[in-house]
N, C-alpha and C. Protein backbone atom coordinates (compact mmCIF):
# COMPACT_ATOMS: atom_id res chain seq x y z
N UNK A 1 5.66 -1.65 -25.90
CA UNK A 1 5.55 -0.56 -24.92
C UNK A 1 6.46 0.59 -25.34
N UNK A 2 6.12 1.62 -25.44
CA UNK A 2 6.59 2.89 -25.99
C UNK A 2 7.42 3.88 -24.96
N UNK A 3 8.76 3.64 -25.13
CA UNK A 3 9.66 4.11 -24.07
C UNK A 3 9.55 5.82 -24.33
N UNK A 4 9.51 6.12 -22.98
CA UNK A 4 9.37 8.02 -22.80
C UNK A 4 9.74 8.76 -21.94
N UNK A 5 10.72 9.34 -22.71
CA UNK A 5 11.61 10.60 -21.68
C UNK A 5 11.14 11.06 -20.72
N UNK A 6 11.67 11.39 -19.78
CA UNK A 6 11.08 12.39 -18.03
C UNK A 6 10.48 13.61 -19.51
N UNK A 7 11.85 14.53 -20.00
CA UNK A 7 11.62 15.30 -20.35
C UNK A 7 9.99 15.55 -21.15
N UNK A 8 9.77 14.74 -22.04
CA UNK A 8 8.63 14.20 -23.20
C UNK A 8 7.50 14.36 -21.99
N UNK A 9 7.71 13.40 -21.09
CA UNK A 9 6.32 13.23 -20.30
C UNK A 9 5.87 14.09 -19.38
N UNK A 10 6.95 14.94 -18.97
CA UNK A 10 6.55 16.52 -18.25
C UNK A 10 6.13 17.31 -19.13
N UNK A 11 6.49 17.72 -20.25
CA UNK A 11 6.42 18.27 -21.09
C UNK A 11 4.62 17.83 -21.78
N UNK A 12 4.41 16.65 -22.17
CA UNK A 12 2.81 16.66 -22.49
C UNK A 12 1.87 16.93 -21.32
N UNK A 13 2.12 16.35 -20.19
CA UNK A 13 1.39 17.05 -19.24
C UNK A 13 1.16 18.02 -18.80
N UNK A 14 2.43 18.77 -19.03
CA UNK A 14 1.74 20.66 -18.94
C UNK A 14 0.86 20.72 -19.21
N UNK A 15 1.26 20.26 -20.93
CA UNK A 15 0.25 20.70 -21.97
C UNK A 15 -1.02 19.89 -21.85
N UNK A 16 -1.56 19.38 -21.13
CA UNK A 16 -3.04 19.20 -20.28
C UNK A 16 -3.12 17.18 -20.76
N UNK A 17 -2.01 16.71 -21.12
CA UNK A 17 -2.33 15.51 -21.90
C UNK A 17 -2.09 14.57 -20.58
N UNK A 18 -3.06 13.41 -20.25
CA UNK A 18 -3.46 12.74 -18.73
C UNK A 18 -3.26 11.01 -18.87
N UNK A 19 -3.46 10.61 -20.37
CA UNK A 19 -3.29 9.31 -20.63
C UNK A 19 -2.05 9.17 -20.90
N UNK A 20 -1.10 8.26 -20.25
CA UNK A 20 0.30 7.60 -20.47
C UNK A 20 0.12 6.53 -20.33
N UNK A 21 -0.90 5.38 -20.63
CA UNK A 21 -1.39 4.33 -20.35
C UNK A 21 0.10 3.62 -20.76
N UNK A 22 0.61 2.60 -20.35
CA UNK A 22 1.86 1.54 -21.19
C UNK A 22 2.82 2.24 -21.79
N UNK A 23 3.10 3.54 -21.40
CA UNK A 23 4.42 3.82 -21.69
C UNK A 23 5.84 3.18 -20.57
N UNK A 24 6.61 3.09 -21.11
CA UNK A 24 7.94 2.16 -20.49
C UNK A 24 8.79 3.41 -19.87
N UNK A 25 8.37 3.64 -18.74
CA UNK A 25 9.66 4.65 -17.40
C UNK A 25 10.63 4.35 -16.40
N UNK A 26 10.44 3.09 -17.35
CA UNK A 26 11.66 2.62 -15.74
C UNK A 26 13.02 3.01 -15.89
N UNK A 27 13.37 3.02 -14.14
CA UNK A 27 14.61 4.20 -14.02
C UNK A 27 14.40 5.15 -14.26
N UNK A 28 13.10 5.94 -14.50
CA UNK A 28 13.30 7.54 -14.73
C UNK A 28 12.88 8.19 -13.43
N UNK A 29 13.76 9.68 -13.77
CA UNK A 29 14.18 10.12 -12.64
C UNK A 29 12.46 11.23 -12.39
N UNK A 30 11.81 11.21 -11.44
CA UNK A 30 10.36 11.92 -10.99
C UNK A 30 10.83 12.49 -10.08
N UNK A 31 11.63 13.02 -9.64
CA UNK A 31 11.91 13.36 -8.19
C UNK A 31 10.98 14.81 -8.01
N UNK A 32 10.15 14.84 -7.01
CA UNK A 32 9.00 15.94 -6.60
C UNK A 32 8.04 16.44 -7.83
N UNK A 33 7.80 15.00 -8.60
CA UNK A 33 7.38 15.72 -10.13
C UNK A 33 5.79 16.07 -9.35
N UNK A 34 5.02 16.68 -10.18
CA UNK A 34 3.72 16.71 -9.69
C UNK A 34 3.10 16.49 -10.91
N UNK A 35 2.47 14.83 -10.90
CA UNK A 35 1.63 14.28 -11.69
C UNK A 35 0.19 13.72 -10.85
N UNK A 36 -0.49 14.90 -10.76
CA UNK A 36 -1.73 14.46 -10.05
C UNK A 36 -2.75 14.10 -11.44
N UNK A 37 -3.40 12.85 -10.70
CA UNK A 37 -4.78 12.69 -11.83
C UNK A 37 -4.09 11.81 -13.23
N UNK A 38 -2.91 11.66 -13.16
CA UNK A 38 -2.08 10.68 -14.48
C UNK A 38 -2.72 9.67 -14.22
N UNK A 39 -2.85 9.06 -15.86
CA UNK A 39 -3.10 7.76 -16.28
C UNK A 39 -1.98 7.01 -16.63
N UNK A 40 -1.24 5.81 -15.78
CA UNK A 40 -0.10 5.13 -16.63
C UNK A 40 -0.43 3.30 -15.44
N UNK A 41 -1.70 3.74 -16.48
CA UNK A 41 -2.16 2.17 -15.94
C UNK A 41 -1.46 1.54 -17.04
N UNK A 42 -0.92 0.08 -16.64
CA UNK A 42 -0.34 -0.43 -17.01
C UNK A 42 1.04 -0.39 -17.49
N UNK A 43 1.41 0.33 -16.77
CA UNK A 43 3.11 1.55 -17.60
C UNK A 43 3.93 0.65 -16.74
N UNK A 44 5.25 0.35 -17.23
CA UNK A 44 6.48 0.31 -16.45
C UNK A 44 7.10 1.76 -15.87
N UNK A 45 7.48 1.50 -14.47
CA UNK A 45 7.59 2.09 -13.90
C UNK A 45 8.76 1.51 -13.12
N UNK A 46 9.35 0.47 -13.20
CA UNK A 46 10.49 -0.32 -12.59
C UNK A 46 11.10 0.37 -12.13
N UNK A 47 12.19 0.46 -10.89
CA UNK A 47 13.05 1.24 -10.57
C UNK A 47 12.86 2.46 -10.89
N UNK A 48 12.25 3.37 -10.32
CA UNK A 48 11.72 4.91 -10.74
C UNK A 48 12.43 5.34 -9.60
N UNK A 49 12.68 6.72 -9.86
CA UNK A 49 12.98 7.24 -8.65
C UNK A 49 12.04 8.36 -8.40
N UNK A 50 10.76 8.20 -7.54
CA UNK A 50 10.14 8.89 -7.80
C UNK A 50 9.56 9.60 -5.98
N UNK A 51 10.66 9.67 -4.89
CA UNK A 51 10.34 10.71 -3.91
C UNK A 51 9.77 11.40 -3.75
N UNK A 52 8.79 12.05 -2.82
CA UNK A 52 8.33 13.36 -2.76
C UNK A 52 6.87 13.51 -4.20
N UNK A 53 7.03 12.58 -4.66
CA UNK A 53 6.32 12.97 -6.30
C UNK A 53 4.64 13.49 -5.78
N UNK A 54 3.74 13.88 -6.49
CA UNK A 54 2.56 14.26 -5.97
C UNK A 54 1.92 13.01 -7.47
N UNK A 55 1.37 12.01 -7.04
CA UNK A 55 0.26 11.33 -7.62
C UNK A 55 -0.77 11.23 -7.25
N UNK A 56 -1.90 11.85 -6.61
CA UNK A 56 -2.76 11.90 -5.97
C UNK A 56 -3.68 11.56 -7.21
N UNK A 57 -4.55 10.64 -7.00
CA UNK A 57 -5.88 10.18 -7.67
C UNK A 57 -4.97 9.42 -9.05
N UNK A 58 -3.63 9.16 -8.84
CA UNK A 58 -3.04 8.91 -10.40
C UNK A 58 -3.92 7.56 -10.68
N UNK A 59 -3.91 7.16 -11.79
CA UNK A 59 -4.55 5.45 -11.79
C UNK A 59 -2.88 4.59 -12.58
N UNK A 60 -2.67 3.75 -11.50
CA UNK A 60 -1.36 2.91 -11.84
C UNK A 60 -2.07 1.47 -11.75
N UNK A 61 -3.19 1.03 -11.76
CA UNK A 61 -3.78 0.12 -12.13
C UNK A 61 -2.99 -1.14 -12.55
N UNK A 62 -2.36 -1.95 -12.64
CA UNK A 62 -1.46 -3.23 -13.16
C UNK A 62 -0.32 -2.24 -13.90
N UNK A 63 -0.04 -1.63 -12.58
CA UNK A 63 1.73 -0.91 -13.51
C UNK A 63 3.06 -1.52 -12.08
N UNK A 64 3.82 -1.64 -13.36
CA UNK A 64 4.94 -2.60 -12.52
C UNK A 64 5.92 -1.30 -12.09
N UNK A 65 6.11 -1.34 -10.52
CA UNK A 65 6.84 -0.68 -10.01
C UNK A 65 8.05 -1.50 -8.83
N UNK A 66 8.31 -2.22 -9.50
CA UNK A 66 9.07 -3.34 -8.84
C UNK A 66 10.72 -2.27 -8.61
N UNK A 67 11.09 -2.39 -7.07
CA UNK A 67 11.93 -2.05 -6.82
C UNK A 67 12.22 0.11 -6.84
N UNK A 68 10.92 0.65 -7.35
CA UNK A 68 10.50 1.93 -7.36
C UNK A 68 10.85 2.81 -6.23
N UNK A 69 11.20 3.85 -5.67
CA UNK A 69 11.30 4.79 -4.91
C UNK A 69 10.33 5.78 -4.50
N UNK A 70 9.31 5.55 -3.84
CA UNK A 70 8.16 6.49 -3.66
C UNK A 70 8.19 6.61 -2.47
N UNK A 71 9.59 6.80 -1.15
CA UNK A 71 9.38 6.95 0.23
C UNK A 71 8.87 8.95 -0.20
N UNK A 72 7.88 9.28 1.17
CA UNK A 72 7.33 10.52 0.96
C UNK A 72 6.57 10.69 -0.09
N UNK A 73 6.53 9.85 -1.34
CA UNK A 73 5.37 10.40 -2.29
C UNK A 73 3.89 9.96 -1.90
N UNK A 74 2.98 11.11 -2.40
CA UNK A 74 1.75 11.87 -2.29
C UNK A 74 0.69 10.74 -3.00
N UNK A 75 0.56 9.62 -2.69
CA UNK A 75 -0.22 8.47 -3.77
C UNK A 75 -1.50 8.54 -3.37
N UNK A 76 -2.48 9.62 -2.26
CA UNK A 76 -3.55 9.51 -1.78
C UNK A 76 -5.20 9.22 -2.85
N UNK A 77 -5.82 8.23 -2.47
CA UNK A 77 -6.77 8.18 -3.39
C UNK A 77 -5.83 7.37 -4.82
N UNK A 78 -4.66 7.04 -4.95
CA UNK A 78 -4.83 6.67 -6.33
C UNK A 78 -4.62 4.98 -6.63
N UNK A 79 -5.23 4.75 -7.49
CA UNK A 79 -5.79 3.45 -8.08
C UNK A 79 -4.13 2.60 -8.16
N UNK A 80 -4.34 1.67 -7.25
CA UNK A 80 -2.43 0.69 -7.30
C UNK A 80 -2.72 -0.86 -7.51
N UNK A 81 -4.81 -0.92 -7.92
CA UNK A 81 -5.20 -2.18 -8.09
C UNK A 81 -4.34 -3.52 -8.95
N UNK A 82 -4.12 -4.41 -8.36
CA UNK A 82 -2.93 -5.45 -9.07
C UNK A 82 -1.47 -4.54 -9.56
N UNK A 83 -1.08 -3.73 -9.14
CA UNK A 83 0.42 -2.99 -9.05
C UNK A 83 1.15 -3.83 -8.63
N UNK A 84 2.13 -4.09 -9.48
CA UNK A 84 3.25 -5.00 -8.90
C UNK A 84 4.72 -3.72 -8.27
N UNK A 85 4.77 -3.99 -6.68
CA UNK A 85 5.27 -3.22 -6.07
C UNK A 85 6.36 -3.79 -5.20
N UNK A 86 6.64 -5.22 -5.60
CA UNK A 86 7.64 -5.90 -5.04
C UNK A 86 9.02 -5.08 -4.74
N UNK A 87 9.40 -5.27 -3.71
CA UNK A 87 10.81 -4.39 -3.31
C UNK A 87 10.67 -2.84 -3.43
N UNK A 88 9.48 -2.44 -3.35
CA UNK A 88 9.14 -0.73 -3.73
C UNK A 88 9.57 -0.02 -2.52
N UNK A 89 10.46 1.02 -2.06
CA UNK A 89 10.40 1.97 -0.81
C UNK A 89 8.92 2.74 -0.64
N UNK A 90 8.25 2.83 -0.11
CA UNK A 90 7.18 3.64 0.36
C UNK A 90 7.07 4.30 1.84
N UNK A 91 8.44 4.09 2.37
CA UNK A 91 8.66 4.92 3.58
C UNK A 91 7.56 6.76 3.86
N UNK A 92 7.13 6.42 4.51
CA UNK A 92 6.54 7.77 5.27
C UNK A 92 5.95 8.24 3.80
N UNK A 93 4.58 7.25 2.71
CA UNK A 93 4.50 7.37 1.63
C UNK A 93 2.80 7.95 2.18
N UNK A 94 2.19 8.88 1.36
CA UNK A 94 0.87 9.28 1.76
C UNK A 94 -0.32 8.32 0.88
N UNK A 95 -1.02 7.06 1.16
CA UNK A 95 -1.70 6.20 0.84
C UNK A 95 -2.67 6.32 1.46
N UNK A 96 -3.73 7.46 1.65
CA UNK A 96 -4.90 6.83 2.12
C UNK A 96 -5.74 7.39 1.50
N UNK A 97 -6.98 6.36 1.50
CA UNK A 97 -8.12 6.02 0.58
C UNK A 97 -7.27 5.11 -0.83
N UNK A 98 -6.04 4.91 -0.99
CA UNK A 98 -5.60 3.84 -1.72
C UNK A 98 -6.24 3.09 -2.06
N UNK A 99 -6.48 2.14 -3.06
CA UNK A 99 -6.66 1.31 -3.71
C UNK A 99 -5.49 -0.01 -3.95
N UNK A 100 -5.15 -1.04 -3.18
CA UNK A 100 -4.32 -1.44 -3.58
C UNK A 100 -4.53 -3.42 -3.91
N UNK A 101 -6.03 -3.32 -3.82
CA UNK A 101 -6.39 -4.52 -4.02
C UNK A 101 -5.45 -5.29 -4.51
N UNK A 102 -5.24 -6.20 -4.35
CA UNK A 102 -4.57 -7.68 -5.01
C UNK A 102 -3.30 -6.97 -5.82
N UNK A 103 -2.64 -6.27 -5.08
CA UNK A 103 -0.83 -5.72 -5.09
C UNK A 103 -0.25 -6.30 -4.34
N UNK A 104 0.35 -6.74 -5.39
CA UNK A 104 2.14 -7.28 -5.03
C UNK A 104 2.88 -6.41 -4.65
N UNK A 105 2.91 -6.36 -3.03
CA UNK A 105 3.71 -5.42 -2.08
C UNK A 105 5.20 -6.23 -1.51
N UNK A 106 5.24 -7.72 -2.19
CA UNK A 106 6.20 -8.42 -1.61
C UNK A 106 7.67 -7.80 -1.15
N UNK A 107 8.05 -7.78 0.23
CA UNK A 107 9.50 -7.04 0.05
C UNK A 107 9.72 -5.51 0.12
N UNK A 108 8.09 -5.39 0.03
CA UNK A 108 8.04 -3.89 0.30
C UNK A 108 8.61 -2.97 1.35
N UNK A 109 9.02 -1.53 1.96
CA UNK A 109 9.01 -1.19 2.78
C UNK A 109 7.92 -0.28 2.84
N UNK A 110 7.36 -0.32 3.44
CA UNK A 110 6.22 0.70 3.77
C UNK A 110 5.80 1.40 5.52
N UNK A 111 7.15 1.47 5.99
CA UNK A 111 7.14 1.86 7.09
C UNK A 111 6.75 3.50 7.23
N UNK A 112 6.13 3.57 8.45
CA UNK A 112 5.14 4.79 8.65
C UNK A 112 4.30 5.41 7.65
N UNK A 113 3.74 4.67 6.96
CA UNK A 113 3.12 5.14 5.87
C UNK A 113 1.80 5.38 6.08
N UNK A 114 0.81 6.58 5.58
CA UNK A 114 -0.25 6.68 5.46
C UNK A 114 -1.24 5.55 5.11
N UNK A 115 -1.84 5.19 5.56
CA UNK A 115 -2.66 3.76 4.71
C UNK A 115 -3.93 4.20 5.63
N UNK A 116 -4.30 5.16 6.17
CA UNK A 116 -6.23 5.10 6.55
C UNK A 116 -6.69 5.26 5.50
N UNK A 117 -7.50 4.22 5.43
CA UNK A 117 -8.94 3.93 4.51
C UNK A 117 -8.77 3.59 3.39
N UNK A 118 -6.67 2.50 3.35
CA UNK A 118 -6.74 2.02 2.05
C UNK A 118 -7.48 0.51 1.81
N UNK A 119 -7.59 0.69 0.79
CA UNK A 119 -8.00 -1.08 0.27
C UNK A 119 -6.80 -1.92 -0.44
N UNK A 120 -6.21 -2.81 0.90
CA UNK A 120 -5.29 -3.61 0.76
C UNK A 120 -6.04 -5.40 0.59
N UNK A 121 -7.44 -5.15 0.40
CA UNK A 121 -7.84 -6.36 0.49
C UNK A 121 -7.38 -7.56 -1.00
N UNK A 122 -7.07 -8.62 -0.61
CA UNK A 122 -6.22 -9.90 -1.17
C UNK A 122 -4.87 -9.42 -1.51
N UNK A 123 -4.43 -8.59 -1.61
CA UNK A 123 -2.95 -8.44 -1.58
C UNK A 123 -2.11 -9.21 -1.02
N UNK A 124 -1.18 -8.75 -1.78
CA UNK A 124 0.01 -10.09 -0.93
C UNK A 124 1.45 -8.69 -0.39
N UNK A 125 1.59 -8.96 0.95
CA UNK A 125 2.15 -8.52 1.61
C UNK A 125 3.02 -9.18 2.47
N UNK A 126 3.79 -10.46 1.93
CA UNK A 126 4.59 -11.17 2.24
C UNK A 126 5.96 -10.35 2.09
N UNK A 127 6.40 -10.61 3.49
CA UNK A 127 7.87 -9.78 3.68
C UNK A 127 7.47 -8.39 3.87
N UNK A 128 6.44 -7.84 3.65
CA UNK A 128 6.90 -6.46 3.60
C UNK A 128 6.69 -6.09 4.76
N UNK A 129 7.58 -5.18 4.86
CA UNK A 129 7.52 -4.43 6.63
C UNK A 129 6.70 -3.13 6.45
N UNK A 130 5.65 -3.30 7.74
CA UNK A 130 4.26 -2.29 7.99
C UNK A 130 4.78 -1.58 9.07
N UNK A 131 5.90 -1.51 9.48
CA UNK A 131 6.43 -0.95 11.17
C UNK A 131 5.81 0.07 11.09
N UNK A 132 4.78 0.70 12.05
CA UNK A 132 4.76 2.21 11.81
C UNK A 132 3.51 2.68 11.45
N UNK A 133 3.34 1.96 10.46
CA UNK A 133 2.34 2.58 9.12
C UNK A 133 0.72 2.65 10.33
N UNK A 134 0.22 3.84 9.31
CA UNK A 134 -1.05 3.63 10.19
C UNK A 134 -2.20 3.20 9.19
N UNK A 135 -2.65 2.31 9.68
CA UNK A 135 -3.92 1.12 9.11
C UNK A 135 -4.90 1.53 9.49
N UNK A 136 -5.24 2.74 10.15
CA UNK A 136 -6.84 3.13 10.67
C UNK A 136 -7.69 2.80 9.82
N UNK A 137 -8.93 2.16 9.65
CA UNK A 137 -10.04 2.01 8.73
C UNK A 137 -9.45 0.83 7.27
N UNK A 138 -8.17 0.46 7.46
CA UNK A 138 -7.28 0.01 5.88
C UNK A 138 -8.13 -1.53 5.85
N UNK A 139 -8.73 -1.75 4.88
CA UNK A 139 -9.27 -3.20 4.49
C UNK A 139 -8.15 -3.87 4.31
N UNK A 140 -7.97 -5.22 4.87
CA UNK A 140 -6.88 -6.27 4.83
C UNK A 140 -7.43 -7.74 4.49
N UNK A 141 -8.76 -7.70 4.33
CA UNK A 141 -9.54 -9.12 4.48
C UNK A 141 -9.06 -9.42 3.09
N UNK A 142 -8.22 -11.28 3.60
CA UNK A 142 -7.54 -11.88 2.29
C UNK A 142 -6.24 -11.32 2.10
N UNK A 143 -5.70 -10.14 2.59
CA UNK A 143 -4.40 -10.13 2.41
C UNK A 143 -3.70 -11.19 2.70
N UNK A 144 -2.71 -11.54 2.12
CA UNK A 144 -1.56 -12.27 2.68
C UNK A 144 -0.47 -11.64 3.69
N UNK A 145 -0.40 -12.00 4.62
CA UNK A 145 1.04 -11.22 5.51
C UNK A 145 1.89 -12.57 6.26
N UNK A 146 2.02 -13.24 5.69
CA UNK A 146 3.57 -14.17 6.14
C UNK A 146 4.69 -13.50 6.15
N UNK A 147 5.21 -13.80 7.24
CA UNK A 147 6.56 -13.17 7.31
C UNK A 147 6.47 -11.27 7.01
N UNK A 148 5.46 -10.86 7.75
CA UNK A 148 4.71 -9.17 7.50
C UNK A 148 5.49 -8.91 8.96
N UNK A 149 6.35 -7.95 8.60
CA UNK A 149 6.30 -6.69 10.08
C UNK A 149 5.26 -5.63 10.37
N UNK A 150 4.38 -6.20 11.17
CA UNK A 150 3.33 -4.75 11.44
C UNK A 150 3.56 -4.75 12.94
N UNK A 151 4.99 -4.75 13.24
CA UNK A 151 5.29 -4.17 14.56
C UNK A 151 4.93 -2.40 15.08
N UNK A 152 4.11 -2.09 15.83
CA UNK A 152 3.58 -0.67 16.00
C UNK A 152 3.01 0.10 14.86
N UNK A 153 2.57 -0.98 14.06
CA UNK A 153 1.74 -0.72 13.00
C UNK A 153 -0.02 0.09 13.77
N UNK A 154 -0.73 1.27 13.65
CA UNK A 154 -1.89 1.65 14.01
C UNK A 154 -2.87 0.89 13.83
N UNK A 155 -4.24 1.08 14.45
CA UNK A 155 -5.31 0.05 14.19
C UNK A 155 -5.58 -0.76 13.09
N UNK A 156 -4.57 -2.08 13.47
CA UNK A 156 -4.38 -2.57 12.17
C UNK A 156 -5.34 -3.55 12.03
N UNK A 157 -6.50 -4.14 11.40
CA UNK A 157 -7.56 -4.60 11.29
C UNK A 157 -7.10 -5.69 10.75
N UNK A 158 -6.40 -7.20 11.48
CA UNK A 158 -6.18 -8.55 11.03
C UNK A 158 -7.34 -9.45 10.93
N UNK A 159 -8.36 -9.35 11.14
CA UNK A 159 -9.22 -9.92 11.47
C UNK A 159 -9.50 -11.43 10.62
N UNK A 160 -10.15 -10.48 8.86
CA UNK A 160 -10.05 -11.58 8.15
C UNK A 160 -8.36 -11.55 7.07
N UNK A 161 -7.58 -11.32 7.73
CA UNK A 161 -6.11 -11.39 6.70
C UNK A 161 -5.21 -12.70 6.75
N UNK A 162 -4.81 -13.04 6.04
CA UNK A 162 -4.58 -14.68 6.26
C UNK A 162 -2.95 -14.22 6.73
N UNK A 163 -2.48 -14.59 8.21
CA UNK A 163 -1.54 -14.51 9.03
C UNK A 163 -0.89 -16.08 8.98
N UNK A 164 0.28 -16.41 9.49
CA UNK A 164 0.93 -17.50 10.03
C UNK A 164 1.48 -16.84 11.40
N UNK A 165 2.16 -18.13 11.66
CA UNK A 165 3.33 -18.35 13.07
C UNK A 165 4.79 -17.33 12.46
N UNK A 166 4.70 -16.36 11.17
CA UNK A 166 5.76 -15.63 11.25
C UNK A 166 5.16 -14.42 10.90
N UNK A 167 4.53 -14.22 10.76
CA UNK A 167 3.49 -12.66 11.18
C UNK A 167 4.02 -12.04 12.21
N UNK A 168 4.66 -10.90 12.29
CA UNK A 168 4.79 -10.18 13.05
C UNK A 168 3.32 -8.91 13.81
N UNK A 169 2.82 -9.10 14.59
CA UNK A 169 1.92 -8.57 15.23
C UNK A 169 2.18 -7.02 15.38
N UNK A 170 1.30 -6.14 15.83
CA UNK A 170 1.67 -4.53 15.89
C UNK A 170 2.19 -4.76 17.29
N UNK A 171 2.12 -5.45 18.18
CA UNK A 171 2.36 -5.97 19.45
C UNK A 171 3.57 -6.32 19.67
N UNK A 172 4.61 -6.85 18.59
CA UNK A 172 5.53 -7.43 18.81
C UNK A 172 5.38 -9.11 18.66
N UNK A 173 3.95 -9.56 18.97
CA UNK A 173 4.63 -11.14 18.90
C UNK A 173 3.96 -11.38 17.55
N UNK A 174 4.21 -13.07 17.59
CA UNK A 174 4.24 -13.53 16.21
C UNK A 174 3.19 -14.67 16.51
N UNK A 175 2.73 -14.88 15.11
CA UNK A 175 1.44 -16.19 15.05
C UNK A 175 0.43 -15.90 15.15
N UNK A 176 -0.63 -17.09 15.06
CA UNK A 176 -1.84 -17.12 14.90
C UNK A 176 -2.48 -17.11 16.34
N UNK A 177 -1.33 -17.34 17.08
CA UNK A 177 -1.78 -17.34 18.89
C UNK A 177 -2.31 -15.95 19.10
N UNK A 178 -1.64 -14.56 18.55
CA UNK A 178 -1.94 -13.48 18.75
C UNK A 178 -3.48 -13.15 18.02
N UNK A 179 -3.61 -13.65 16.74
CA UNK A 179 -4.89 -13.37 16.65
C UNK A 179 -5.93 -13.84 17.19
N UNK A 180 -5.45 -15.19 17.15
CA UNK A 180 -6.71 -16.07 17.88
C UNK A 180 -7.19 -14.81 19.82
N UNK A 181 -6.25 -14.44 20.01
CA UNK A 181 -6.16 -13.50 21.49
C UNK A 181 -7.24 -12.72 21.11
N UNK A 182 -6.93 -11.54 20.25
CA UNK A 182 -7.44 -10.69 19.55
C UNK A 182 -8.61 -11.10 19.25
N UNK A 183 -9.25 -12.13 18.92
CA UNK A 183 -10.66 -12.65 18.65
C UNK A 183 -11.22 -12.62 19.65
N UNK A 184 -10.38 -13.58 20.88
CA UNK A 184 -11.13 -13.73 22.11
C UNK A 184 -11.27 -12.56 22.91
N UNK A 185 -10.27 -11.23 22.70
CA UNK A 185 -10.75 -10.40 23.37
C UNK A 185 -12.18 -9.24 22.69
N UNK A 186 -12.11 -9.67 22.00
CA UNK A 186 -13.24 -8.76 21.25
C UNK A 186 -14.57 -9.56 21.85
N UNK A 187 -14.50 -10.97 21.73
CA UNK A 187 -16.05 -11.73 21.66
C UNK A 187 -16.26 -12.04 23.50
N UNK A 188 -15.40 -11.04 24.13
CA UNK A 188 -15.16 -10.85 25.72
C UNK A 188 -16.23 -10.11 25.68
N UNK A 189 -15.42 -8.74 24.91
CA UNK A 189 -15.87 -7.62 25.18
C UNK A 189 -17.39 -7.29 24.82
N UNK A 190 -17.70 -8.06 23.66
CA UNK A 190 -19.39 -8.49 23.45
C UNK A 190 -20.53 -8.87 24.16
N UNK A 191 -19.65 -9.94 24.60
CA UNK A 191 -20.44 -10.39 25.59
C UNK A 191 -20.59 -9.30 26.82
N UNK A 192 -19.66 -8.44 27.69
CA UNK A 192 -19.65 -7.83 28.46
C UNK A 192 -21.02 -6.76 27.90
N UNK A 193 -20.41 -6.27 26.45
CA UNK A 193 -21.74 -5.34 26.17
C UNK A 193 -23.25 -6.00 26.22
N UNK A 194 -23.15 -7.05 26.43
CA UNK A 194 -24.34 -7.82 25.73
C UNK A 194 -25.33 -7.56 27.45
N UNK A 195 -24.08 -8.63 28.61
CA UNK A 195 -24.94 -8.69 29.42
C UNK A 195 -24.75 -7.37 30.31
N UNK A 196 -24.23 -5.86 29.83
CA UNK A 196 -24.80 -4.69 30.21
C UNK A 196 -25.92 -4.10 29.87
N UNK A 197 -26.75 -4.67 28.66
CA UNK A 197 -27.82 -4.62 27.74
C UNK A 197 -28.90 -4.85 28.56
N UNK A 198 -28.49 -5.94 28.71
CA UNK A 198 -29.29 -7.10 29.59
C UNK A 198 -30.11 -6.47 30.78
N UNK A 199 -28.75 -5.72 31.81
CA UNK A 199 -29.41 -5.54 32.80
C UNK A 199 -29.87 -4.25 32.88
């Protein structure tokens, strides 16, 4: 893997160059860089400090950002498929239309974060705290969330996401008691539509 300066890699991107596929950045400093449309699928990215950054549509595809700094950065639309994002800040991070299929979010913070209309489906989201974040439209079917804070988390769609008894609910409580609720109040409310149909 081919280690590369902040300086080097601002510097080719001026100059219109978009593939950084597997270059090695960890610890480098991005702070408000604006890399929209970058390629650094598969790149280390470990410990970045990368705030405020604008990646919109970037493709980080199986790039390890373990322990990374992206609270406030601009990630809308971009590709985080199998991203290893364990211990990543993503506080008040802009993620929607994301891609984050089968990412390792373990440990994550991702409180108040943009997430309408990401694809978090099979991901593992063990430990990470969702406080906040808004899930409008966010695919979760197959996520993992053991031990997940989605306390006042927005329409957060648990439906098919594999929960336990330490799942924290957007509700406040915990377990499979809360979803199982959540089932029964929906297949209530069906029925109610059903026999208004009816009559």
């Amino acid at each position: 893997m081919q280690r590369m300066s902040v300086e080097q890699l601002l510097s080719e991107y001026a100059n219109g160059r978009r593939d950084f596929r597997g270059v090695d950045l960890s610890q480098a400093n991005l702070f408000e860089c604006n890399l929209q449309e970058i390629d650094l699928q598969g790149s280390n990215l470990n410990g970045a400090y990368l705030p405020y950054a604008n990646l919109g549509r970037a493709n980080l595809k199986d790039a390890q950002l373990q322990g990374a700094e992206l609270g406030n950065a601009r990630l809308q639309m971009a590709n985080l498929t199998s991203a290893n994002l364990q211990q990543a800040n993503l506080v008040r991070a802009d993620l929607w239309y994301c891609q984050l299929e089968g990412a390792n979010l373990t440990k994550a913070t991702v409180q108040s974060a943009d997430l309408r209309h990401a694809n978090l489906t099979h991901a593992n989201l063990t430990e990470a705290d969702f406080s906040d974040a808004n899930l409008e439209q966010a695919q979760m079917a197959g996520a993992t969330l053991h031990r997940c804070n989605l306390f006042r988390a927005i329409a957060a769609n648990l439906k098919a996401a594999i929960c336990d008894d330490t799942t924290i609910f957007p509700d406040g409580h915990r377990g499979d008691e809360q979803k199982n609720k959540q089932e029964k109040d929906e297949q209530q409310r069906n029925e109610q539509q059903r026999n208004e149909q009816e009559k």
